[in-house]
N, C-alpha and C. Protein backbone atom coordinates (compact mmCIF):
# COMPACT_ATOMS: atom_id res chain seq x y z
N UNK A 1 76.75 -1.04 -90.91
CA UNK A 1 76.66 -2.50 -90.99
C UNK A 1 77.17 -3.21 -89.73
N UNK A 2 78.55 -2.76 -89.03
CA UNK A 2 78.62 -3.33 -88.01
C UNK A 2 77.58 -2.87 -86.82
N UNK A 3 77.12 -2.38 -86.34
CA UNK A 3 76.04 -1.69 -85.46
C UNK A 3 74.90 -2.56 -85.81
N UNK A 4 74.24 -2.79 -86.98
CA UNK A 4 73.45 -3.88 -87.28
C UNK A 4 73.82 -5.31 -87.03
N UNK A 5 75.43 -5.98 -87.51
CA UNK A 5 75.76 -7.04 -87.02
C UNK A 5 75.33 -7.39 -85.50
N UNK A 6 76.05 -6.19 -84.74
CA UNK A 6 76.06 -6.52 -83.57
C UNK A 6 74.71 -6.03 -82.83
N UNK A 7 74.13 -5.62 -82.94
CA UNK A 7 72.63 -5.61 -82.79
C UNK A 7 71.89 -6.87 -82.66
N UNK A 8 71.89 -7.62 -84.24
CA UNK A 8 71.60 -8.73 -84.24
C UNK A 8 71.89 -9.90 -83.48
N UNK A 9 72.80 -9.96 -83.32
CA UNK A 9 73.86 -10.55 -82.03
C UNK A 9 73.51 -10.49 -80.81
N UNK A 10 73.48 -9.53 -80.17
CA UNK A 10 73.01 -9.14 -78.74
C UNK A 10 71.46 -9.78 -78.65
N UNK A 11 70.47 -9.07 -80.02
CA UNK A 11 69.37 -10.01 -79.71
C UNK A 11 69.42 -11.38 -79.94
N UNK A 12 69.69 -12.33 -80.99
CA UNK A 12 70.21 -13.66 -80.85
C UNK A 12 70.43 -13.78 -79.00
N UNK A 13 71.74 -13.59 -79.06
CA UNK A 13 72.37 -14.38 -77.54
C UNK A 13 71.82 -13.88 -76.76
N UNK A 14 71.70 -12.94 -76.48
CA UNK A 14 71.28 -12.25 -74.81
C UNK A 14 69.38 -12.01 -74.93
N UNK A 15 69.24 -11.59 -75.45
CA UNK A 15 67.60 -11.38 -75.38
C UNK A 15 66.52 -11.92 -75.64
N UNK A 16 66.85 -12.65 -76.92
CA UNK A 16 66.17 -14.43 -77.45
C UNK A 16 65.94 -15.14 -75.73
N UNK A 17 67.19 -15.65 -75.69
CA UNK A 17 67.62 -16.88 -75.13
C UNK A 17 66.89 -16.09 -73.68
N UNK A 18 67.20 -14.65 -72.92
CA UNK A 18 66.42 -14.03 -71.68
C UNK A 18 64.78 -14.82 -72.04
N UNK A 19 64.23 -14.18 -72.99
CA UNK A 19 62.72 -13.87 -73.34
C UNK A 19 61.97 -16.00 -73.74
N UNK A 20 62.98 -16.93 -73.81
CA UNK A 20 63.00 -18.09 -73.69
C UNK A 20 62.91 -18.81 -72.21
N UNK A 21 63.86 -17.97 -71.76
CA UNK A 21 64.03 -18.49 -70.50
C UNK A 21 63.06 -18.13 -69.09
N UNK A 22 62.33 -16.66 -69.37
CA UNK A 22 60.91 -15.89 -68.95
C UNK A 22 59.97 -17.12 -68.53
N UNK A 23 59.82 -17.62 -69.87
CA UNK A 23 58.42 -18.91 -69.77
C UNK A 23 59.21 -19.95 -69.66
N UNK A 24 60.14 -20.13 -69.35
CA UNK A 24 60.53 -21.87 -69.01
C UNK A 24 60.39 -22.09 -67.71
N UNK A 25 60.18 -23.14 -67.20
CA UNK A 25 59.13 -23.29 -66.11
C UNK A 25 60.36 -24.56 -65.29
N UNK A 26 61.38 -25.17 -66.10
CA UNK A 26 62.18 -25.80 -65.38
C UNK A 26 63.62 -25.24 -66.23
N UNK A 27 64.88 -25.41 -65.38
CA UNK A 27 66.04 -25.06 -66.05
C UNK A 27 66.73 -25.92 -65.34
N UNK A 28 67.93 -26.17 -65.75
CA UNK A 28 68.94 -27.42 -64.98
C UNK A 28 69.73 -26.17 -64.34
N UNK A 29 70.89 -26.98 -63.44
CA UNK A 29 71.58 -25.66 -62.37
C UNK A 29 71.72 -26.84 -61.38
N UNK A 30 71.77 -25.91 -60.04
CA UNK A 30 72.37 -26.12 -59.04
C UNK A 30 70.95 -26.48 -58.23
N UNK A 31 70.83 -27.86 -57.68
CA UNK A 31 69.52 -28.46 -57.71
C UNK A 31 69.27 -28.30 -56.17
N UNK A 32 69.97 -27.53 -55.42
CA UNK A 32 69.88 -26.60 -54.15
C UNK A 32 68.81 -25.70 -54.54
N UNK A 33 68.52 -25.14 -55.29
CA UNK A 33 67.63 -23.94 -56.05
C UNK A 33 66.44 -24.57 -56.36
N UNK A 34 65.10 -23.58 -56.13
CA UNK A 34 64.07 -24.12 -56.51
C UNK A 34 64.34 -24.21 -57.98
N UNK A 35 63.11 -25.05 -58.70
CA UNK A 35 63.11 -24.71 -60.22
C UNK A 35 62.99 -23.33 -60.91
N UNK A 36 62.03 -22.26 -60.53
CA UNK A 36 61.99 -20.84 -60.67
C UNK A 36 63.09 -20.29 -60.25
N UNK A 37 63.57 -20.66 -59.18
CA UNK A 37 65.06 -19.90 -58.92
C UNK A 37 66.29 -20.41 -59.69
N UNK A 38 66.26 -21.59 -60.32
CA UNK A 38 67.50 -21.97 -61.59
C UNK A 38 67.27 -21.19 -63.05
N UNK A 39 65.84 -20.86 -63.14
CA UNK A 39 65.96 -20.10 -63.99
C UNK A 39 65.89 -18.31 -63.94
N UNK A 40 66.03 -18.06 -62.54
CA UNK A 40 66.49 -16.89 -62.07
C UNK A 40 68.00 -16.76 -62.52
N UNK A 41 68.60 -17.84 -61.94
CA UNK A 41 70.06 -17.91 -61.96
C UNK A 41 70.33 -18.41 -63.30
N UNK A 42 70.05 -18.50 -64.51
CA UNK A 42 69.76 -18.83 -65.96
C UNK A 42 70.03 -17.62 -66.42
N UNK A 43 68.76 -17.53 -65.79
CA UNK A 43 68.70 -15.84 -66.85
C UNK A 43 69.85 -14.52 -66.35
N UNK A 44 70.41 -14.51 -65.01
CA UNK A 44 71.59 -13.70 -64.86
C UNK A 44 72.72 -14.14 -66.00
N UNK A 45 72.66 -15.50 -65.73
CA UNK A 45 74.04 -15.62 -66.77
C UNK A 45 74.11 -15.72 -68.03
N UNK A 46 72.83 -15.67 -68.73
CA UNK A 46 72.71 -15.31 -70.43
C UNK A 46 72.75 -14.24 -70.11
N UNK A 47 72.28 -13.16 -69.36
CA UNK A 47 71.91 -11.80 -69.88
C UNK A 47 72.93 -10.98 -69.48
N UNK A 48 74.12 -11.26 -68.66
CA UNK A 48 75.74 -10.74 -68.75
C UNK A 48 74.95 -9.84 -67.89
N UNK A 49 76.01 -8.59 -68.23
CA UNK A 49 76.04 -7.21 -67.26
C UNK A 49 74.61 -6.83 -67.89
N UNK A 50 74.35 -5.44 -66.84
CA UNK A 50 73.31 -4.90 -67.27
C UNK A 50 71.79 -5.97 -66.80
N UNK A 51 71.68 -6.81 -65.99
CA UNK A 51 70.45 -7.40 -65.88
C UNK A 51 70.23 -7.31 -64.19
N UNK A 52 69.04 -7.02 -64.32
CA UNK A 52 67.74 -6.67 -62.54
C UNK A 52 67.15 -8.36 -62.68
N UNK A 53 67.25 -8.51 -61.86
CA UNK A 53 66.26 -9.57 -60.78
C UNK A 53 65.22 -9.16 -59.63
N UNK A 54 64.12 -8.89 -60.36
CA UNK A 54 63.48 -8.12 -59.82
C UNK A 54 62.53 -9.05 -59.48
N UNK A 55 62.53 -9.91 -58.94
CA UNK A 55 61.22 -11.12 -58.25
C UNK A 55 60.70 -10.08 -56.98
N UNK A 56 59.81 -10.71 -56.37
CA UNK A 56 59.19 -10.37 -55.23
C UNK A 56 60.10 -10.55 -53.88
N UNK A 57 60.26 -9.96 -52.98
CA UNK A 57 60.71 -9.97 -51.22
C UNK A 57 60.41 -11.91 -51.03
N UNK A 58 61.34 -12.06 -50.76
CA UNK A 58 61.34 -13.92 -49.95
C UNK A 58 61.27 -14.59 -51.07
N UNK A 59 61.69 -14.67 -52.40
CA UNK A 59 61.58 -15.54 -53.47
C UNK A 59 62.72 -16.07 -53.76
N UNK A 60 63.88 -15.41 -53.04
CA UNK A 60 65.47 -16.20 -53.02
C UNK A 60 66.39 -15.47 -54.31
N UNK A 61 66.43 -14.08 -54.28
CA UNK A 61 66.98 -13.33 -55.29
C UNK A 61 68.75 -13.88 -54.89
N UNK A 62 69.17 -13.97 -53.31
CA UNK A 62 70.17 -13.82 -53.17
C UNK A 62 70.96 -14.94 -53.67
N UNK A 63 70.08 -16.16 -53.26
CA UNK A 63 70.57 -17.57 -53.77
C UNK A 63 70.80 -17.61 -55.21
N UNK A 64 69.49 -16.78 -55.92
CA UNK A 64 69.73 -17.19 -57.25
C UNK A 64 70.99 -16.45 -57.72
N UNK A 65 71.61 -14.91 -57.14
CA UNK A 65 72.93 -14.49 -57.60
C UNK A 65 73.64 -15.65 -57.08
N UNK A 66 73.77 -16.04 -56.19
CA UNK A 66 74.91 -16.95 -55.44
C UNK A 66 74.93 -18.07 -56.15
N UNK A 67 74.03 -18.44 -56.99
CA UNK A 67 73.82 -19.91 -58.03
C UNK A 67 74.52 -19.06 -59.40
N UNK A 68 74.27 -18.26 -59.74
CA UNK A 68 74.57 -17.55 -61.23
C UNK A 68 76.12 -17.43 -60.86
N UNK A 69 76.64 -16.71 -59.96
CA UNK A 69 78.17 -16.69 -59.53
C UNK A 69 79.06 -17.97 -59.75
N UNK A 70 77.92 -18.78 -58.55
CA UNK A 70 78.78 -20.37 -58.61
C UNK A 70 78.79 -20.82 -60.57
N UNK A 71 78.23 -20.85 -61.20
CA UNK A 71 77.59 -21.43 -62.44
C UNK A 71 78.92 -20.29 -63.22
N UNK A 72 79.63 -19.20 -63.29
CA UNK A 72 80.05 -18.55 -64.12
C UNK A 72 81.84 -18.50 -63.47
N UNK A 73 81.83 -18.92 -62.03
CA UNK A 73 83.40 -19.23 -61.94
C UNK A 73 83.92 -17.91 -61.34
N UNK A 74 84.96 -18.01 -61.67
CA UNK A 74 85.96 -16.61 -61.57
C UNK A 74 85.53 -15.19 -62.43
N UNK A 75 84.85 -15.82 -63.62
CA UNK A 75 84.28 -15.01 -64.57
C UNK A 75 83.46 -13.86 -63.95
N UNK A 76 82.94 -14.09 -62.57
CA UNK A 76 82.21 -13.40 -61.87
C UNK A 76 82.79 -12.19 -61.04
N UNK A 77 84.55 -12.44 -60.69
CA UNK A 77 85.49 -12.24 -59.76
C UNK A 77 86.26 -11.09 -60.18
N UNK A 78 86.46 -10.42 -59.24
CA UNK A 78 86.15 -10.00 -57.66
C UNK A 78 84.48 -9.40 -57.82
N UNK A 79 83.74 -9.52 -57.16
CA UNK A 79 82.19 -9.24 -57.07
C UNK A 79 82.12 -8.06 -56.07
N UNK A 80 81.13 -7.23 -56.16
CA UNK A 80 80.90 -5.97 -55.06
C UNK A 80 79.57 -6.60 -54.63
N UNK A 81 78.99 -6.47 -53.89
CA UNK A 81 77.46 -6.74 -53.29
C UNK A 81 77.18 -5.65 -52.72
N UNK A 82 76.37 -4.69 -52.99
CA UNK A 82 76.00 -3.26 -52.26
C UNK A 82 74.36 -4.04 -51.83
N UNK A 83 74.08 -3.64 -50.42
CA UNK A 83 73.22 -4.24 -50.20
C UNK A 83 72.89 -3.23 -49.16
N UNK A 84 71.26 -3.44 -48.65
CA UNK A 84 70.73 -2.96 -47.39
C UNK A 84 72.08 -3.37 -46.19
N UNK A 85 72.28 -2.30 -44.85
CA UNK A 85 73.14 -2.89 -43.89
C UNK A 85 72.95 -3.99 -42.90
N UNK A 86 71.60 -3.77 -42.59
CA UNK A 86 71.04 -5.42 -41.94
C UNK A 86 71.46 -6.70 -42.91
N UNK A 87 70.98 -6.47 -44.06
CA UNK A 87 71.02 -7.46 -44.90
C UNK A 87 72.41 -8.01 -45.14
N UNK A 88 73.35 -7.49 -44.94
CA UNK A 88 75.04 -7.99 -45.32
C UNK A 88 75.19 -8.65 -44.05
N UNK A 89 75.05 -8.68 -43.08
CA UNK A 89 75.99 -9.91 -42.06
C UNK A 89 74.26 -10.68 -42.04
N UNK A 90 73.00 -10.69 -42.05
CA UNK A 90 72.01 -11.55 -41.59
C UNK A 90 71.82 -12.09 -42.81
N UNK A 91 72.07 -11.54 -44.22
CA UNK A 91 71.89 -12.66 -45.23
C UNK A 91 72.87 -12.87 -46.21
N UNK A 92 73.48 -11.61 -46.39
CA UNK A 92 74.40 -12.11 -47.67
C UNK A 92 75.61 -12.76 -47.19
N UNK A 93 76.17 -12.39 -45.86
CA UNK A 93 77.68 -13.10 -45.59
C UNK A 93 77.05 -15.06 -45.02
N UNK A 94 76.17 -15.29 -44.27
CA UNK A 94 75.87 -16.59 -43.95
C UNK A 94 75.53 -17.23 -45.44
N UNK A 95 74.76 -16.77 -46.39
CA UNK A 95 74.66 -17.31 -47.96
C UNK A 95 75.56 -17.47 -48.15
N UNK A 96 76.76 -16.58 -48.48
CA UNK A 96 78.17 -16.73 -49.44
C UNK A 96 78.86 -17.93 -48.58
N UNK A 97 78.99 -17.73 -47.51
CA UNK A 97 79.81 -19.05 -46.62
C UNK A 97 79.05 -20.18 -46.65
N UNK A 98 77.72 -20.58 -46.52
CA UNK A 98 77.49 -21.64 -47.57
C UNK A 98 77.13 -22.41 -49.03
N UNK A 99 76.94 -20.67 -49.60
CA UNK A 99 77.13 -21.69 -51.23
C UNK A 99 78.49 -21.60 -51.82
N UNK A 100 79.30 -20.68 -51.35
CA UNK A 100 80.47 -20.22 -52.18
C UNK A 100 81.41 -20.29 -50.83
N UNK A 101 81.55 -21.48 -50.38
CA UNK A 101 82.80 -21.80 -49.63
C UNK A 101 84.13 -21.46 -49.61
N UNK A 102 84.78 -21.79 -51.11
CA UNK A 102 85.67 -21.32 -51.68
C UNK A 102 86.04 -19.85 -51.90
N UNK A 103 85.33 -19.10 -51.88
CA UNK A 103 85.27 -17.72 -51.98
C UNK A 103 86.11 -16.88 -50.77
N UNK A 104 86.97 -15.97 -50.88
CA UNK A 104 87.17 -15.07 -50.15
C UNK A 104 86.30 -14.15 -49.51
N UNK A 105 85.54 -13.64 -48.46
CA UNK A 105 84.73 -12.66 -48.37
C UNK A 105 85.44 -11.38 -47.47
N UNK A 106 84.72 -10.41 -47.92
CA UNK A 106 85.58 -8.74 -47.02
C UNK A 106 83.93 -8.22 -46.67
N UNK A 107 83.96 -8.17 -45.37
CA UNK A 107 82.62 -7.45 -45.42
C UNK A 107 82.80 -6.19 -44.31
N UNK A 108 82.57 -4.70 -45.39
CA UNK A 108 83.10 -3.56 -45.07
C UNK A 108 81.85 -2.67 -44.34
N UNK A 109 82.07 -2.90 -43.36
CA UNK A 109 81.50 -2.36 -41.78
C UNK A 109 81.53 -1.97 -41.19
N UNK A 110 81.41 -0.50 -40.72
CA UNK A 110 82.06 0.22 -39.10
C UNK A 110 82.57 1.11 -39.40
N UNK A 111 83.27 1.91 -39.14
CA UNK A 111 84.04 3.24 -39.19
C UNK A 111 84.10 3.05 -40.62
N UNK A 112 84.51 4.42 -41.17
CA UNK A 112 85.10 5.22 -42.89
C UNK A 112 86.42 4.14 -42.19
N UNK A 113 87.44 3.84 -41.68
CA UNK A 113 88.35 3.43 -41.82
C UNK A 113 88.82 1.52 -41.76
N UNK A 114 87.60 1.23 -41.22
CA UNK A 114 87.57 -0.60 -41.32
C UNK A 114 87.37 -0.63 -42.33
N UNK A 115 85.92 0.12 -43.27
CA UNK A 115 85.48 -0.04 -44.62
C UNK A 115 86.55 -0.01 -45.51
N UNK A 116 87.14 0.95 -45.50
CA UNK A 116 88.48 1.52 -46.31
C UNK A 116 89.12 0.52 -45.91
N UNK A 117 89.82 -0.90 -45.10
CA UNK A 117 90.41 -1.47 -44.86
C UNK A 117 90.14 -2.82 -45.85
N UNK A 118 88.74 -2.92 -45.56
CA UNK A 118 88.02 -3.84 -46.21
C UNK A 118 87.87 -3.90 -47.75
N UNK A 119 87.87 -2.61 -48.29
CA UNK A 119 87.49 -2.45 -49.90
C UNK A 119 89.18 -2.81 -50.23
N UNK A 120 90.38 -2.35 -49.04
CA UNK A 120 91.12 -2.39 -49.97
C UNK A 120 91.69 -4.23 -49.85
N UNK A 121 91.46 -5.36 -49.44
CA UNK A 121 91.66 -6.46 -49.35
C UNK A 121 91.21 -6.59 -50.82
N UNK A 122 92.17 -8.04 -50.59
CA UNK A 122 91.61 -8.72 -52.24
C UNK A 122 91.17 -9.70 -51.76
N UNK A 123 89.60 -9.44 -51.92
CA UNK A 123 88.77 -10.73 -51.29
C UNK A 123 88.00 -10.62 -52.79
N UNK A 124 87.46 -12.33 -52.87
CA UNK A 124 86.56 -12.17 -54.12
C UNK A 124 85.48 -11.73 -53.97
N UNK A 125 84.84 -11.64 -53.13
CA UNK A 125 83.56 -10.69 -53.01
C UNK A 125 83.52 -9.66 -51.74
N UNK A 126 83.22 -8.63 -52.10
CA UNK A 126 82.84 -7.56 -50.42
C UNK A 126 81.48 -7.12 -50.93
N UNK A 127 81.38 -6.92 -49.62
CA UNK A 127 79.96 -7.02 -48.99
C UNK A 127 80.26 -5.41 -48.64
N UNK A 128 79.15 -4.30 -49.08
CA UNK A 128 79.62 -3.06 -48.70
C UNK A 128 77.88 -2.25 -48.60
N UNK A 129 77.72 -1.83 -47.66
CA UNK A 129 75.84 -1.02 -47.74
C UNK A 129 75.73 0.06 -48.59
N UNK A 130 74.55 0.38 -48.84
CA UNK A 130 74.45 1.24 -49.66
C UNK A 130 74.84 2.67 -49.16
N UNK A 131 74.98 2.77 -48.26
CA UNK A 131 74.71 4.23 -47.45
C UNK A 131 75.78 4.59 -47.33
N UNK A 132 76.83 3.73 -47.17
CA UNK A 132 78.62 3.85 -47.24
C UNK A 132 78.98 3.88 -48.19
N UNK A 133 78.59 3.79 -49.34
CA UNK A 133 78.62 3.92 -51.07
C UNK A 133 79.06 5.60 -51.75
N UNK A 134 78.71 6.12 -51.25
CA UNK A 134 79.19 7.24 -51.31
C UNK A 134 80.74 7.38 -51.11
N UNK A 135 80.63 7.18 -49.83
CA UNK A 135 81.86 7.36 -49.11
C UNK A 135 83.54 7.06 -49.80
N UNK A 136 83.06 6.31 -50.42
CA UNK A 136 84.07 5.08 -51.03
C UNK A 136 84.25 5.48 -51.96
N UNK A 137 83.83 6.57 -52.97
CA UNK A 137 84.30 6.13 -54.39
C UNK A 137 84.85 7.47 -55.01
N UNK A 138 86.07 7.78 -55.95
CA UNK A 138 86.11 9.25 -56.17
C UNK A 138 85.05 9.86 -57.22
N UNK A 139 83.75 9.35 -57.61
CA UNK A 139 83.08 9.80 -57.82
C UNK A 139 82.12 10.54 -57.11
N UNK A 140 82.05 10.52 -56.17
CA UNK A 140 81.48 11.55 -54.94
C UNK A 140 82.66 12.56 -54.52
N UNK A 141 82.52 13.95 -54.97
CA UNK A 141 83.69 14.52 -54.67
C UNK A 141 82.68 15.42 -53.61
N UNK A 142 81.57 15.48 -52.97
CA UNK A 142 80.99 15.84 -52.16
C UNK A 142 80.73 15.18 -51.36
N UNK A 143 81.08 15.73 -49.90
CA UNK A 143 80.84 14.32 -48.75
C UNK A 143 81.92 13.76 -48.40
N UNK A 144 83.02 13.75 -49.57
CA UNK A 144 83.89 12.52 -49.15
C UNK A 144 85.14 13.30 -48.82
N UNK A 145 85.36 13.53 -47.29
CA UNK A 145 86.57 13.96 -46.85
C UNK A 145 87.56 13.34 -47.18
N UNK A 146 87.78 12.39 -48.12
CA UNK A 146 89.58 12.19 -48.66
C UNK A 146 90.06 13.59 -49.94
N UNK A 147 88.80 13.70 -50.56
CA UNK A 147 88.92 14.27 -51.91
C UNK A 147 88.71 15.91 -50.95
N UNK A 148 88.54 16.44 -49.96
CA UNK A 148 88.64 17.82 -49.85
C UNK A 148 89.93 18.51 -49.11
N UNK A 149 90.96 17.29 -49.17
CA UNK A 149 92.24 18.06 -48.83
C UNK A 149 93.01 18.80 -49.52
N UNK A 150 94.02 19.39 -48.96
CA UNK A 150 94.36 20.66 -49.79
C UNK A 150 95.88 20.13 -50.67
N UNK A 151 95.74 20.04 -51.80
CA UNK A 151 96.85 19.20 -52.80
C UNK A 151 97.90 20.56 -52.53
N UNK A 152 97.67 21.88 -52.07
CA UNK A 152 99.35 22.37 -51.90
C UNK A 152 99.65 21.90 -50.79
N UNK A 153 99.46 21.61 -49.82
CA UNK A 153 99.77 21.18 -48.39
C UNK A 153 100.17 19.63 -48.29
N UNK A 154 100.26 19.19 -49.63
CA UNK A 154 100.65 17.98 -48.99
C UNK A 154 99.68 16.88 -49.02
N UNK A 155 98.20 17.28 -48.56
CA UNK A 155 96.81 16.31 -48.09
C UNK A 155 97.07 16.52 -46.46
N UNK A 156 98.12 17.24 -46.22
CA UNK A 156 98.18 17.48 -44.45
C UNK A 156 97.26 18.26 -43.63
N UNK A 157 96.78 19.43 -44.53
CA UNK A 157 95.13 20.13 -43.70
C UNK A 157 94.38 19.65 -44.54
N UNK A 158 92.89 19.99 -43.89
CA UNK A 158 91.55 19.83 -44.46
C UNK A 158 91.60 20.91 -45.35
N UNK A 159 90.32 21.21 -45.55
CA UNK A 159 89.47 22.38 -46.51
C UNK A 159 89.58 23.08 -46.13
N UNK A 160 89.84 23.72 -44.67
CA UNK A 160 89.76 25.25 -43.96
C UNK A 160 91.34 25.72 -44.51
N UNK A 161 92.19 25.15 -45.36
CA UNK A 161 93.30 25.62 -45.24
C UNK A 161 93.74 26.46 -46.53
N UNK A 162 94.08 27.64 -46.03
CA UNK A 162 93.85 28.72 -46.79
C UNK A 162 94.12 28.75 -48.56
N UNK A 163 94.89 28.26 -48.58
CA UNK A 163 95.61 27.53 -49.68
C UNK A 163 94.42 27.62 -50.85
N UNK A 164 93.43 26.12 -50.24
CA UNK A 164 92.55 25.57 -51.02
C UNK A 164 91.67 26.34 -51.64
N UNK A 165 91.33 28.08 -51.02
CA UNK A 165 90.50 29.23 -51.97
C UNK A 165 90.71 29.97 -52.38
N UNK A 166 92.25 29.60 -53.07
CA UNK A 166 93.18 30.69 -53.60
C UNK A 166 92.33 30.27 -54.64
């Protein structure tokens, strides 16, 4: 019965109100935004976690996150942006500095060790590429030379150290 409650629920709020908002053709918002793009930025913020914005190349996906962010507050905060690497300093950091002024930004760039500098700031949003995504997280325990040091040694040798194939 609860699994059905909340079933019902999820469709009510989140999937109704998505599948409403599909064919609405104007939405109120942030009147910087085209009309199709307020209800881009509509539909991020009914549909919580778990939702793609999958419009076409040049239709303003970034604005419409940057409108859904502005529209949800702190509620949004701290934000990751994994993005193409061109794309983080030519579109997403000039966007965030003008719709989200207020915002802290970290945008993690350049060596394994600026990045690592950058993820570890408390900025409300970082800006991080996809390709350095790996690098960063202890879920990659392949690839990522922090996780192949040798825990009897300290973390003072690498992997070649004899220790580690006992």
């Amino acid at each position: 019965p609860q699994l059905e409650e909340w079933a019902w629920r999820e469709r009510r709020e989140r999937v109704d109100a998505c599948l409403y908002l599909r064919d609405k053709k104007e939405h109120g918002g942030d009147p910087r935004l085209w009309p199709q793009q307020r209800v881009g930025a509509a539909f991020l913020v009914h549909s919580r976690e778990g939702a793609i914005l999958a419009d076409e190349m040049g239709t303003g996906k970034t604005v419409q996150t940057l409108g859904a962010m502005n529209f949800l507050g702190t509620n949004a905060l701290p934000a990751l942006i994994v993005a193409r690497k061109r794309a983080l300093k030519r579109v997403w950091e000039p966007h965030l500095r003008e719709w989200c002024p207020d915002l802290s930004v970290a945008v993690a760039v350049g060596s394994a060790k600026v990045r690592r500098e950058a993820l570890e700031q408390e900025a409300d949003v970082t800006l991080l590429n996809y390709d350095a995504l790996p690098y960063h997280t202890r879920l990659a325990g392949y690839g990522n030379h922090a996780l192949r040091r040798c825990v009897a040694c300290g973390g003072e040798r690498q992997s070649r150290c004899v220790r580690v194939n006992q």
